[in-house]
Protein backbone atom coordinates (compact mmCIF):
# COMPACT_ATOMS: atom_id res chain seq x y z
CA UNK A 1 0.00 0.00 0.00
CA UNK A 2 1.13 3.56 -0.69
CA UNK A 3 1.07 6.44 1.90
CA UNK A 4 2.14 10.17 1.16
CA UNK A 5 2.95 12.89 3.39
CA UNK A 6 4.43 16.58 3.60
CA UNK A 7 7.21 17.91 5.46
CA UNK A 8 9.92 20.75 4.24
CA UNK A 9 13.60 20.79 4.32
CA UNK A 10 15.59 24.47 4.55
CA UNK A 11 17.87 25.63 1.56
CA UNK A 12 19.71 28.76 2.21
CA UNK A 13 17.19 30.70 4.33
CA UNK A 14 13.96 29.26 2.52
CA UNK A 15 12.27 26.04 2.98
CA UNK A 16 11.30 23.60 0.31
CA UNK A 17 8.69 21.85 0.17
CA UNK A 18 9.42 17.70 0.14
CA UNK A 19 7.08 14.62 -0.05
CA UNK A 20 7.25 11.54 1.41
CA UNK A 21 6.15 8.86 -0.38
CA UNK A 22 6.15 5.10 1.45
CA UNK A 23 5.48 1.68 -0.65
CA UNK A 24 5.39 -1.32 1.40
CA UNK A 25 5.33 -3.94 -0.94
CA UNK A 26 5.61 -7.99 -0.45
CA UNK A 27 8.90 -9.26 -0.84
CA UNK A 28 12.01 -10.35 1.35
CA UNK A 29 12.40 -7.34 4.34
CA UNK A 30 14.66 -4.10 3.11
CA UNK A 31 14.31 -0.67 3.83
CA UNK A 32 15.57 1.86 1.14
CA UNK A 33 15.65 5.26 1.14
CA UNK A 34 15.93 7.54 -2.24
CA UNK A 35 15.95 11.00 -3.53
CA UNK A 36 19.62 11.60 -2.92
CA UNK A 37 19.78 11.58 1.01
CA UNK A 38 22.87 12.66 3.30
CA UNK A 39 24.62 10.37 5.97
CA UNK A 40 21.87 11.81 8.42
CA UNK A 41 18.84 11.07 6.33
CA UNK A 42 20.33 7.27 5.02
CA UNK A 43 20.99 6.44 8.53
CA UNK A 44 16.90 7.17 9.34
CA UNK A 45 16.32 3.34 8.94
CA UNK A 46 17.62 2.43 12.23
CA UNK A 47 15.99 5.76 14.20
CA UNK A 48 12.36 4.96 12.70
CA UNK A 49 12.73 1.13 13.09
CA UNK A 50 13.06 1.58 16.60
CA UNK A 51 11.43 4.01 16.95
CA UNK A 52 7.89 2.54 15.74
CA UNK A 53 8.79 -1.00 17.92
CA UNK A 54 9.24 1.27 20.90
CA UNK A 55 6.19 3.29 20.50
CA UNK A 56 4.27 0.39 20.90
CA UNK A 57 3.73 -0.64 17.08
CA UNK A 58 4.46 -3.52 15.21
CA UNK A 59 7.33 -3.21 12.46
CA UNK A 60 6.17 -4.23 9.09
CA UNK A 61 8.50 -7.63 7.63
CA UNK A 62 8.20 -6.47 4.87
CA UNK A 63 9.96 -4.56 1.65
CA UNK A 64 9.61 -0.90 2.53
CA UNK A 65 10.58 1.59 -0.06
CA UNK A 66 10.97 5.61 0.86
CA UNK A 67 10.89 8.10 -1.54
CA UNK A 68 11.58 11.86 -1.42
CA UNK A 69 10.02 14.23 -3.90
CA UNK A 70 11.49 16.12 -5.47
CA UNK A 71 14.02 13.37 -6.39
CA UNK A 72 17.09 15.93 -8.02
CA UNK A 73 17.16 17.67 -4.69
CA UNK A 74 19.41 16.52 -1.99
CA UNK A 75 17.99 16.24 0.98
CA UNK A 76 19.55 16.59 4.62
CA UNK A 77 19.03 16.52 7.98
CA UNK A 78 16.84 14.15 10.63
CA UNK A 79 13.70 16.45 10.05
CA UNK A 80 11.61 13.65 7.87
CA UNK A 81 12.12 10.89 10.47
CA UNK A 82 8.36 11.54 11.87
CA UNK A 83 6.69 11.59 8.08
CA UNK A 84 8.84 8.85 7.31
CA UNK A 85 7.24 6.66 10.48
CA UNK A 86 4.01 7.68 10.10
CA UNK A 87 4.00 6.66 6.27
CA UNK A 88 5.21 3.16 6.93
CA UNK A 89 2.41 3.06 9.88
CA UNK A 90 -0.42 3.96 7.40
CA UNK A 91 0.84 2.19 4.02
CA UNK A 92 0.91 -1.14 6.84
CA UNK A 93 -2.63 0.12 7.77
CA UNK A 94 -1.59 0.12 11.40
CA UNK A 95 -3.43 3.53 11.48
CA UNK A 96 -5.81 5.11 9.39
CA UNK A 97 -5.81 8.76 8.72
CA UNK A 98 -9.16 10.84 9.39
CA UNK A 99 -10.33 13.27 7.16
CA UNK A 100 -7.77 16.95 6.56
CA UNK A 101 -4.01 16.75 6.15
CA UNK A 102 -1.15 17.36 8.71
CA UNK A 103 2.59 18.14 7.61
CA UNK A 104 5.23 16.42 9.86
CA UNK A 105 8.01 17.86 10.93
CA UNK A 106 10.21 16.36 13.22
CA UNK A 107 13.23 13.89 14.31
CA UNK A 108 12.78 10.80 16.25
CA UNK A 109 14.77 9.02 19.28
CA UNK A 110 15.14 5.29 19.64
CA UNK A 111 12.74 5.16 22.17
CA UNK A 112 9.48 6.95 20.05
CA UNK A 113 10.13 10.84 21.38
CA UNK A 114 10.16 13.56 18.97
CA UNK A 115 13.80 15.61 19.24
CA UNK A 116 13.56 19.27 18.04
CA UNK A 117 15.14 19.96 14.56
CA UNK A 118 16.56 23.79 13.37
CA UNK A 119 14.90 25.48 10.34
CA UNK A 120 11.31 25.27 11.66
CA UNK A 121 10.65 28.84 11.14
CA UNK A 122 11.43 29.11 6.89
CA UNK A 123 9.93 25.27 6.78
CA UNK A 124 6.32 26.03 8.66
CA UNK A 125 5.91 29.03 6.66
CA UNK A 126 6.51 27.08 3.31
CA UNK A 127 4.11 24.29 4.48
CA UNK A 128 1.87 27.53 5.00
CA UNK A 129 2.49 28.46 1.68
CA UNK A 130 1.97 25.47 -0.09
CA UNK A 131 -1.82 25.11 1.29
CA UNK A 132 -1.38 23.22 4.87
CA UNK A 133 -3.17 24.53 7.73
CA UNK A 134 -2.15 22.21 10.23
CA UNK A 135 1.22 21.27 11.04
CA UNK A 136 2.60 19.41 14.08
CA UNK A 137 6.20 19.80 15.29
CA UNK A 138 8.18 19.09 17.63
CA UNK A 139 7.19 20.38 21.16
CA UNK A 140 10.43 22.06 21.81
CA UNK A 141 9.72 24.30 18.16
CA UNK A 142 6.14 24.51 19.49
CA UNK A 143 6.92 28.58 20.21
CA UNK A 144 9.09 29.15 17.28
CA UNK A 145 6.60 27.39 14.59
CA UNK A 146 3.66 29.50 16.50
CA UNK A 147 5.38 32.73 15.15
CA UNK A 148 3.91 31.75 11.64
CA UNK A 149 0.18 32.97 11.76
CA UNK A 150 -3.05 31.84 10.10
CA UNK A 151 -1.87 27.29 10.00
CA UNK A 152 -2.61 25.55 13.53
CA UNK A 153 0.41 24.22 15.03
CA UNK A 154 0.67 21.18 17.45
CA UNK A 155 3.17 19.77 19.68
CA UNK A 156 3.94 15.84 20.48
CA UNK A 157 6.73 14.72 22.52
CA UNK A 158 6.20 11.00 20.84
CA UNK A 159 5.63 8.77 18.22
CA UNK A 160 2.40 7.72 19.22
CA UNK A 161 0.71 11.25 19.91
CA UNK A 162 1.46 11.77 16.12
CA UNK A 163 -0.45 8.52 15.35
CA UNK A 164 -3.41 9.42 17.61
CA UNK A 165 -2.94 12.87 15.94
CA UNK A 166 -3.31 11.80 12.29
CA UNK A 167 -5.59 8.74 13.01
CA UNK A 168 -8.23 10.67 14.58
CA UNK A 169 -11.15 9.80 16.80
CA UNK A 170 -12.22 6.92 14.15
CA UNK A 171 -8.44 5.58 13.37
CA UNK A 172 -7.03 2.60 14.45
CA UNK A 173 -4.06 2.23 16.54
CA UNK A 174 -2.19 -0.36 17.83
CA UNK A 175 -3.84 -1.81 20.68
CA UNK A 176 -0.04 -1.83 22.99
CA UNK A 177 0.65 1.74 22.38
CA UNK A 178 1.74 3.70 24.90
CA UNK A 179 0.21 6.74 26.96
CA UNK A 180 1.83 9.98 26.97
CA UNK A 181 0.72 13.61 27.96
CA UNK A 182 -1.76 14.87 25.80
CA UNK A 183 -0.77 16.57 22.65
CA UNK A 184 -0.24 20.16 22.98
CA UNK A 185 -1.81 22.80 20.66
CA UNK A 186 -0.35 26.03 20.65
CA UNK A 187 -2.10 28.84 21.31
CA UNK A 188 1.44 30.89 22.58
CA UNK A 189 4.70 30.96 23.15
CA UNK A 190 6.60 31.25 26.49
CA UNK A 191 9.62 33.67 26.81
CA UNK A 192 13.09 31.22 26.47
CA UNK A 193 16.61 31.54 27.51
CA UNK A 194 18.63 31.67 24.67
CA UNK A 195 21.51 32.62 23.99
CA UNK A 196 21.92 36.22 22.74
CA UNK A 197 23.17 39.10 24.51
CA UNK A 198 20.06 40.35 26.36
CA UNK A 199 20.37 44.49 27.15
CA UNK A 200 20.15 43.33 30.80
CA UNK A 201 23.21 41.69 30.32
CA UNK A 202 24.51 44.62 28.08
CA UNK A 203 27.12 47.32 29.60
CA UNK A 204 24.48 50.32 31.63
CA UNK A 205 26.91 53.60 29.97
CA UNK A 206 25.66 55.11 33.47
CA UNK A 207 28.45 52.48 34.64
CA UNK A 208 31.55 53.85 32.25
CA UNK A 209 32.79 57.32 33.63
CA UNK A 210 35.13 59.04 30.68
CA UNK A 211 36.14 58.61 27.58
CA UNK A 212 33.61 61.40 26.03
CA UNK A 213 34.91 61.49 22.61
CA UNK A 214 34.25 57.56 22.74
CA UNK A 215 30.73 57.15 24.21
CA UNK A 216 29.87 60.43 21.38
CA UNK A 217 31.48 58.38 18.81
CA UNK A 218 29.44 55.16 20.21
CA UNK A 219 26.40 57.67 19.84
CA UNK A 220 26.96 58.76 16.34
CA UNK A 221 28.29 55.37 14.96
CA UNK A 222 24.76 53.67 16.43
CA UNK A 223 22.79 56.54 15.54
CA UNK A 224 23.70 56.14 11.83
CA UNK A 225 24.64 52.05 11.70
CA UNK A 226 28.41 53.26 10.76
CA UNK A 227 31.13 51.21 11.58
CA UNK A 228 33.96 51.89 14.49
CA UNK A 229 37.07 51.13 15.38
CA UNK A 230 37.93 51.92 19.11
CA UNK A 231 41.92 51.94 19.52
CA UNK A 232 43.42 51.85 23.24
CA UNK A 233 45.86 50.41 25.82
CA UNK A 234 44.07 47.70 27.58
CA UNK A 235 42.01 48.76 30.50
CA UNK A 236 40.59 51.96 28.18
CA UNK A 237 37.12 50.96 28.33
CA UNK A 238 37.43 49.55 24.78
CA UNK A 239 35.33 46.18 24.92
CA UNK A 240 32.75 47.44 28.03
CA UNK A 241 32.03 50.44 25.66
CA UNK A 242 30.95 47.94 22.73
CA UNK A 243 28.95 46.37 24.87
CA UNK A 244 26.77 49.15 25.64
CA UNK A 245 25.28 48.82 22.08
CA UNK A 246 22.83 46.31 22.71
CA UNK A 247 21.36 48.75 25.12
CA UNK A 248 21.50 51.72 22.65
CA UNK A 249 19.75 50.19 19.24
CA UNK A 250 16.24 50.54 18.47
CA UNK A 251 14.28 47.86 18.11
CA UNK A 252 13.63 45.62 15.22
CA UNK A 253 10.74 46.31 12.92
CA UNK A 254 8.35 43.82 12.03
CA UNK A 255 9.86 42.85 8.96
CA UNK A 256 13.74 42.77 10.26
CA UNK A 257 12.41 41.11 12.73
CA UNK A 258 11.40 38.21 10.46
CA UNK A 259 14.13 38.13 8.92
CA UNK A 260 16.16 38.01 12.04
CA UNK A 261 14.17 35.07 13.45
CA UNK A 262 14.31 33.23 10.22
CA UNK A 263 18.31 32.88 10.26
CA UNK A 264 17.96 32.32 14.20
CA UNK A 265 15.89 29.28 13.40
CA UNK A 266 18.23 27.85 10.62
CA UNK A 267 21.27 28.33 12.81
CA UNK A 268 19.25 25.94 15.50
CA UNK A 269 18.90 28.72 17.82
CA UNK A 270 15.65 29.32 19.88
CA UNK A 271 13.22 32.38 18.69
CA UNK A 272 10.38 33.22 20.62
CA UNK A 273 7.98 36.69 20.40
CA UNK A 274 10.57 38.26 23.00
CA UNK A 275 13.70 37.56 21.06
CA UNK A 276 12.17 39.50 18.17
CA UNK A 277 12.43 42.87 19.70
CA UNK A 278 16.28 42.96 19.76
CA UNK A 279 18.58 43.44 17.82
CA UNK A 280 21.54 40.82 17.31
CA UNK A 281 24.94 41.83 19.16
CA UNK A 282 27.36 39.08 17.79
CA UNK A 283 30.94 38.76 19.63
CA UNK A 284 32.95 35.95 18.03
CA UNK A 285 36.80 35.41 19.51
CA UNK A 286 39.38 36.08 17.36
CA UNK A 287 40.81 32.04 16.39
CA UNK A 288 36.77 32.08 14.83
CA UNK A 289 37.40 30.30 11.25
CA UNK A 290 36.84 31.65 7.61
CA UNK A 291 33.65 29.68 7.40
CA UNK A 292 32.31 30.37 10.72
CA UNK A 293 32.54 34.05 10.29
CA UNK A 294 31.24 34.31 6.53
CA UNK A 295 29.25 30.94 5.88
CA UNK A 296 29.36 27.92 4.16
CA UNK A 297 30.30 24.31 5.28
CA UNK A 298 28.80 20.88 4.32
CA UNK A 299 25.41 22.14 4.22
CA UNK A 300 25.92 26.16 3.48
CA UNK A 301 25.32 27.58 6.90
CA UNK A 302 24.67 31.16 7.95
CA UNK A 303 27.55 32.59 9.19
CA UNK A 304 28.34 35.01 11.97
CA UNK A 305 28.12 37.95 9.51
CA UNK A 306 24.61 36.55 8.75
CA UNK A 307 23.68 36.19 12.26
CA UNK A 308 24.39 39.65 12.73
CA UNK A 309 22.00 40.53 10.09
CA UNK A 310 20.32 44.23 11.25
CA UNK A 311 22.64 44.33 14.07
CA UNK A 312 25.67 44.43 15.77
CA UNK A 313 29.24 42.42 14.74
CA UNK A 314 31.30 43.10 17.49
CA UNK A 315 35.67 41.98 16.98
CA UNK A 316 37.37 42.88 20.06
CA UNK A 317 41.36 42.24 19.38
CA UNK A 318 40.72 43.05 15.90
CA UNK A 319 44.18 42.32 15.06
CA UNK A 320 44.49 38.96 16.29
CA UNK A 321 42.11 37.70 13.75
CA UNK A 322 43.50 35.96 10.73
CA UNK A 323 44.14 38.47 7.59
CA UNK A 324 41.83 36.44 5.01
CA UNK A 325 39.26 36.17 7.63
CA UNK A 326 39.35 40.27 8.11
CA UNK A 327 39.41 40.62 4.58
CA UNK A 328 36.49 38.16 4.10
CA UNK A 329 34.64 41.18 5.75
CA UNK A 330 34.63 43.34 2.63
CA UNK A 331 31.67 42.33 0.80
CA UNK A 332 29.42 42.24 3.61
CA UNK A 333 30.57 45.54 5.06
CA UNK A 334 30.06 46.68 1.38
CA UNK A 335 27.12 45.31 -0.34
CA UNK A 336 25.17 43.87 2.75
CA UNK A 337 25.22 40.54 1.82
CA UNK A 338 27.55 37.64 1.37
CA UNK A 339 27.38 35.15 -1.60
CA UNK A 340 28.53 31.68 -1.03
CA UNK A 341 29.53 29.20 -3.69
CA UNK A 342 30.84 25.89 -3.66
CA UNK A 343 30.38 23.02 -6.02
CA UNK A 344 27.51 21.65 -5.12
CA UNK A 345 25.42 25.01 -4.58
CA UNK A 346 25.55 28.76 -4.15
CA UNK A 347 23.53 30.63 -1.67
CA UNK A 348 23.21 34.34 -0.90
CA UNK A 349 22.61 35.46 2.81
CA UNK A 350 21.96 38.81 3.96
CA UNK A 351 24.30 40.81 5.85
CA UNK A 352 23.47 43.73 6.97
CA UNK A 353 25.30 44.52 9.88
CA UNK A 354 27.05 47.13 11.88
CA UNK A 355 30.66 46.67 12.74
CA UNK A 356 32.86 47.21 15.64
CA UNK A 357 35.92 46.86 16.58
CA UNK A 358 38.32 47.01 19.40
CA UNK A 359 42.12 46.42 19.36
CA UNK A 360 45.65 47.30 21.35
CA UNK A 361 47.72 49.95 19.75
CA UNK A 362 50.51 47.19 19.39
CA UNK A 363 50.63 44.10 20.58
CA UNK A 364 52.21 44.93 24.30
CA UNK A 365 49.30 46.74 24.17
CA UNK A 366 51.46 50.18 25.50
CA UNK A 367 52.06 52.21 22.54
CA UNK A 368 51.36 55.33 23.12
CA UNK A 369 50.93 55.54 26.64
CA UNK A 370 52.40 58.32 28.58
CA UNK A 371 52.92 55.63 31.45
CA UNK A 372 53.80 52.35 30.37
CA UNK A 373 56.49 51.61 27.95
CA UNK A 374 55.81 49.48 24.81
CA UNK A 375 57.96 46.72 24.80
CA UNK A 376 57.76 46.15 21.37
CA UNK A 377 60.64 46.27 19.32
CA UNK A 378 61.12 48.77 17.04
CA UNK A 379 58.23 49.59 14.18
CA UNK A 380 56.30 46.77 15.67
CA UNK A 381 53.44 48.92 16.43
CA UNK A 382 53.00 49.96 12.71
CA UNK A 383 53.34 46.35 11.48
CA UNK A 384 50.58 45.36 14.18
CA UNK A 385 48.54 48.22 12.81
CA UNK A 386 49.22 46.59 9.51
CA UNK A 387 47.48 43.54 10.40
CA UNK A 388 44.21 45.05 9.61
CA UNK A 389 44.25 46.01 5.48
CA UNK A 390 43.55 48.97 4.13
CA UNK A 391 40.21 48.31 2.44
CA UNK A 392 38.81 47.16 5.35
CA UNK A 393 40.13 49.96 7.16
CA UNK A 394 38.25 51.97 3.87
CA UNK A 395 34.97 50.90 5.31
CA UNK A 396 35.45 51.89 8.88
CA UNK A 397 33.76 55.40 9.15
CA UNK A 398 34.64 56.20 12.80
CA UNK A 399 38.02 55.08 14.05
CA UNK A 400 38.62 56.81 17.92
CA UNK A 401 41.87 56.01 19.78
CA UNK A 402 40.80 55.82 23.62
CA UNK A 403 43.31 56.96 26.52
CA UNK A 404 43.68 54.96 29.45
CA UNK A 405 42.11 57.23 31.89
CA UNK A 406 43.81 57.69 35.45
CA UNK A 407 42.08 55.74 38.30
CA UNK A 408 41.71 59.42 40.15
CA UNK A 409 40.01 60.82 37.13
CA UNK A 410 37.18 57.99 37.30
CA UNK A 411 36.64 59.06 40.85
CA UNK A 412 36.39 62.61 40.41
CA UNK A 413 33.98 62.54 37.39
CA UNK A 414 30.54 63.52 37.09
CA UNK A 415 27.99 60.59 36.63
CA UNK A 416 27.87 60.47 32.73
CA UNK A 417 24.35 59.97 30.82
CA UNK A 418 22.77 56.42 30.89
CA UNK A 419 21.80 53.95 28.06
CA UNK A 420 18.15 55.64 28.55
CA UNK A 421 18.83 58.70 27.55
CA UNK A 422 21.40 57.90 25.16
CA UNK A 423 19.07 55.71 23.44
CA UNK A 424 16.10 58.04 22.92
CA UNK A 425 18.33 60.65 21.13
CA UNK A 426 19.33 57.93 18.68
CA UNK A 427 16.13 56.83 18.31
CA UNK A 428 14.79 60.11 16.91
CA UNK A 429 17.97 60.73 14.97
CA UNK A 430 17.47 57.36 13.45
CA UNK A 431 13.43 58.03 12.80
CA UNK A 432 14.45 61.17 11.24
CA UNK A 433 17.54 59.92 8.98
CA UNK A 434 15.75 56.96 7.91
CA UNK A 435 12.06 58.90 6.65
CA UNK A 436 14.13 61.30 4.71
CA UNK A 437 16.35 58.68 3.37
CA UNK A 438 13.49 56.74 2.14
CA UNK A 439 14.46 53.86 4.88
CA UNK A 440 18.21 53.92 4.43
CA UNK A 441 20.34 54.38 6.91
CA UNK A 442 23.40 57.16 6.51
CA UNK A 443 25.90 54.61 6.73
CA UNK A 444 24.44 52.80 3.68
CA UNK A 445 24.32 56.60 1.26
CA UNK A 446 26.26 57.01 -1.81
CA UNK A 447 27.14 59.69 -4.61
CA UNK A 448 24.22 62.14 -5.15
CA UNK A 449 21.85 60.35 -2.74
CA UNK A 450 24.26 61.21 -0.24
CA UNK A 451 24.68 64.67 -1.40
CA UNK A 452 20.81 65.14 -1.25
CA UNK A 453 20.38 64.12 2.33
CA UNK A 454 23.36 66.48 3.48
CA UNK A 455 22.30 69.61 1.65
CA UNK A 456 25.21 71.14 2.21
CA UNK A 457 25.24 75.33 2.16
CA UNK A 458 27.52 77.20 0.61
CA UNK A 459 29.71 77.57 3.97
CA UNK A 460 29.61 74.10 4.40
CA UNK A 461 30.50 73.50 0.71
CA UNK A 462 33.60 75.74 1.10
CA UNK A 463 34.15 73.67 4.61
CA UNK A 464 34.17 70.22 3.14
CA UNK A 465 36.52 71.11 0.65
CA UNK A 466 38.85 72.64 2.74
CA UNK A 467 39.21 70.08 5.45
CA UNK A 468 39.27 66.91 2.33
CA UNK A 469 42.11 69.01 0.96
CA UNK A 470 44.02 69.65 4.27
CA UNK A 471 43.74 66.20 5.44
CA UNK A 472 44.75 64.68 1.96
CA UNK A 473 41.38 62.76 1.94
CA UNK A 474 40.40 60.16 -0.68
CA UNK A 475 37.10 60.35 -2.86
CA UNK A 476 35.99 57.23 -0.62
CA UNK A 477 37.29 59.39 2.59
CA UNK A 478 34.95 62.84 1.83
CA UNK A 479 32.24 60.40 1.30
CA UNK A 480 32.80 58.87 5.08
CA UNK A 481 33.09 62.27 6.68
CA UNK A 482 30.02 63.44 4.50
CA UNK A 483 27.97 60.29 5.53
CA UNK A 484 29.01 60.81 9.69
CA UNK A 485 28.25 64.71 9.48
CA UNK A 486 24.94 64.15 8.42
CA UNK A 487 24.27 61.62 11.38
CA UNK A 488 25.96 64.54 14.00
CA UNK A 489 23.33 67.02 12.34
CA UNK A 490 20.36 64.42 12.96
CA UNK A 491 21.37 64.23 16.35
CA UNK A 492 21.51 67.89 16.63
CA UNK A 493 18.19 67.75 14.67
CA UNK A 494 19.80 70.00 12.23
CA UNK A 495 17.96 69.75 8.72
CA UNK A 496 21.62 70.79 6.94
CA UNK A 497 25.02 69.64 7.17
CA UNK A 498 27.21 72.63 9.40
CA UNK A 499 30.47 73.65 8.92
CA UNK A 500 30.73 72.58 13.03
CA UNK A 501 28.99 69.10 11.60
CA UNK A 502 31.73 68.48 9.19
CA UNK A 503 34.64 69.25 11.78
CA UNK A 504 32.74 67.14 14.37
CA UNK A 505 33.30 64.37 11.88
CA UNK A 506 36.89 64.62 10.61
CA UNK A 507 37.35 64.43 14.62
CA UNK A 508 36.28 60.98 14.62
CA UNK A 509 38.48 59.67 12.30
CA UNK A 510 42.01 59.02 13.68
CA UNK A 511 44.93 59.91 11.29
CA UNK A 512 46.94 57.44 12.01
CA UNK A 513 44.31 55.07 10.32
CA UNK A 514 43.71 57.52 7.73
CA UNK A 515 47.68 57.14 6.16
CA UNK A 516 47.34 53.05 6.86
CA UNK A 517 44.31 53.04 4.44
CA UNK A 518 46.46 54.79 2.01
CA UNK A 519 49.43 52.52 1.60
């Protein structure tokens, strides 16, 4: 007898749909599996044999053939053990299935439970696309699959809820299976741990005393998603000033934040109706691998670039990351998204993140300091600096160098402005920027879209000139301290670019860096 089901399988960010067609046939007892499977998906035989005997129902002796539709994709993953089971259960006629379709989704454990499986998010919604209205999961995706409205989802912890679930009231059922809880419908989603960085756990910038021209340059480089580079002996303040940004975004809009909880939900990682409101603050360390950082793999992963999609990408000891991995960087920092290719696929993931940085002067870590000695040898600190290429450096739009402040002075000071405050200028800077820029952010304006949203007058003109020609600036470098003025002026809610706008901005960009870019 033949049985058919639905599930989905994830490609890139998007789910497929995929059908699972059972035969069980006479003939002497075989299981095969085909429609090019991975090592995962070949080694299902053993998971759903077991898995139906331990549930309670009786394995079928007989020749068992699996197919999965479309045939010329490959498919991967554990997510088709539960359609998989529950096909061999009704081709044997151990169940029958009452009236309306479900789509399974799901992997199974020796003993009949259902394990969770990442991807549920893209998969549900392509289920919801193709015409199903009910879909059961597994009960640990229960809150990530209920993010997808208008399709019924249900939870079951085992085998044999599925069977009760598809066989209905009037179904059959083997006679020995066992009792679990009862299903679980979902009609919510309870808040999860997971594990993002919260903006409870972020840095409070009531907490950091100093370093003004760094928390501004936090404030500006936030305000208009540019990029920064924060330079200092260690003990500056460096990495607990990054990690005030959580604490400082807006939040996500509804569509980011589907977007955001669609790559959370490929990379395996929990997404509930809470985690949507944040945005991502991603911290990597610095022996993190090429593919790690940009993608790819086996199976094409996200990578941490893609993770940090519509947030924040944060590299302390910028230096101490490997050179191709920096350089990797380019395209995302560039175009916003990163294209994978390999020979048995290509992929495209978006990337639209905000970068920054933190790293030592030299490696000592005492260049520069008026009192500690850098032990490096000589021209060490400029071949350290080196470490981190000039293009990259190209796409940095804020680079600050931060003085290790005296333990005296951090006594003494006032008590600066908290994240609060902080955070509701740059939220009506960013309101502001973004309706005028037609929902692009400054960081992200080029040539004479750029030139519109500054409206420079004539003074200002004159200004800009002046300062690209006394600082030896690049084409690419007027169009950095163009695209940083205009965020100062939204956060002085200043409809025009200043001439105290534009020297605000050449300010925050360290010299040092400037010549490194150049060589």
């Amino acid at each position: 007898m033949l049985a058919i089901l639905d599930t989905a399988v994830v490609h890139g960010l998007r789910g497929e749909l995929v059908r699972v067609e059972v035969d069980i046939a006479n003939g002497l007892p075989s299981f095969s599996i085909v429609g090019l499977p991975d090592a995962a998906l070949s080694e299902a035989r053993e998971r759903v044999r077991s898995a139906i005997r331990n549930a309670g129902f009786a394995y079928p002796l007989s020749r068992i053939t699996v197919n999965l539709a479309p045939a010329d994709r490959r498919k991967h993953g554990a997510a088709y053990d539960v359609a998989i089971a529950i096909g061999i259960l009704l081709a044997n006629e151990q169940i029958r299935a009452s009236s309306g379709s479900w789509a399974l989704l799901g992997e199974l454990s020796l003993d009949g439970s259902i394990r969770p499986v990442p991807g549920v998010l893209p998969m549900v919604a392509t289920l919801r696309a193709s015409g199903h209205r009910r879909i059961c999961v597994p009960l640990a995706n229960v809150a990530e699959a209920s993010l997808v409205e208008e399709v019924e989802i249900v939870g079951a912890e085992g085998l044999d809820d599925v069977a009760r679930l598809i066989a209905g009231p009037r179904g059959r059922t083997a006679a020995k299976a066992k009792r679990r809880k009862a299903i679980r419908i979902a009609r919510g989603a309870e808040p999860t741990e997971t594990d993002r960085l919260a903006p409870d756990e972020a840095t409070e910038l009531a907490d950091l005393r100093g370093q003004e021209q760094a928390r501004w340059a936090l404030e500006v480089a936030i305000a208009g998603r540019h990029n920064l580079l924060l330079v200092g002996s260690p003990g500056a303040g460096k990495t607990m000033l990054a990690r005030a940004a959580p604490r400082l975004q807006p939040l996500l809009t509804e569509p980011e934040a589907r977007e955001v909880a669609v790559i959370r939900s490929v990379c395996g990682l929990e997404t509930t109706s809470d985690d949507r409101l944040f945005r991502p603050f991603r911290n990597p360390h610095h022996t993190t691998s090429y593919a790690a950082m940009v993608g790819g793999g086996p199976r094409l992963r996200p990578g941490l670039v893609t993770q940090a999609h519509h947030g924040v990408l944060f590299l302390d000891e910028l230096a101490e990351f490997p050179r191709h991995v920096l350089d990797a960087l380019r395209q995302p920092l560039e175009d916003g998204s990163v294209e994978i290719v390999r020979a048995h696929g290509a992929v495209t993931y978006p990337a639209e993140l905000q970068l920054i940085a933190a790293m030592n002067p030299c490696r000592c870590g005492w260049s520069g300091d008026p009192e500690r000695t850098c032990r490096c040898p000589t021209n060490e600190p400029e071949r350290y600096r080196r470490r981190v290429s000039g293009p990259l450096l190209d796409r940095i739009d804020l680079r600050v160098v931060m003085p290790r402040m005296r333990p005296e002075e951090i006594v003494t000071l006032d008590q600066p402005e908290s994240s609060y405050v902080v955070g509701q200028r740059i939220l009506e800077a960013w309101q502001y920027s973004l309706e005028r820029n037609g929902g692009i952010p400054n960081a992200r304006l080029r040539g004479q879209q750029l030139l519109h949203a500054c409206a420079l007058t004539r003074d200002a003109r004159r200004a800009s000139e002046d300062l690209a020609h006394r600082l030896e600036l690049t084409a690419r470098g007027v169009h950095r301290m163009l695209r940083v003025a205009r965020t100062i002026a939204d956060l002085g809610g200043h409809a025009f670019v200043r001439e105290e706008s534009l020297a605000a901005a050449a300010s925050l960009n360290d010299r040092g860096f400037e010549r490194e870019a150049a060589v």
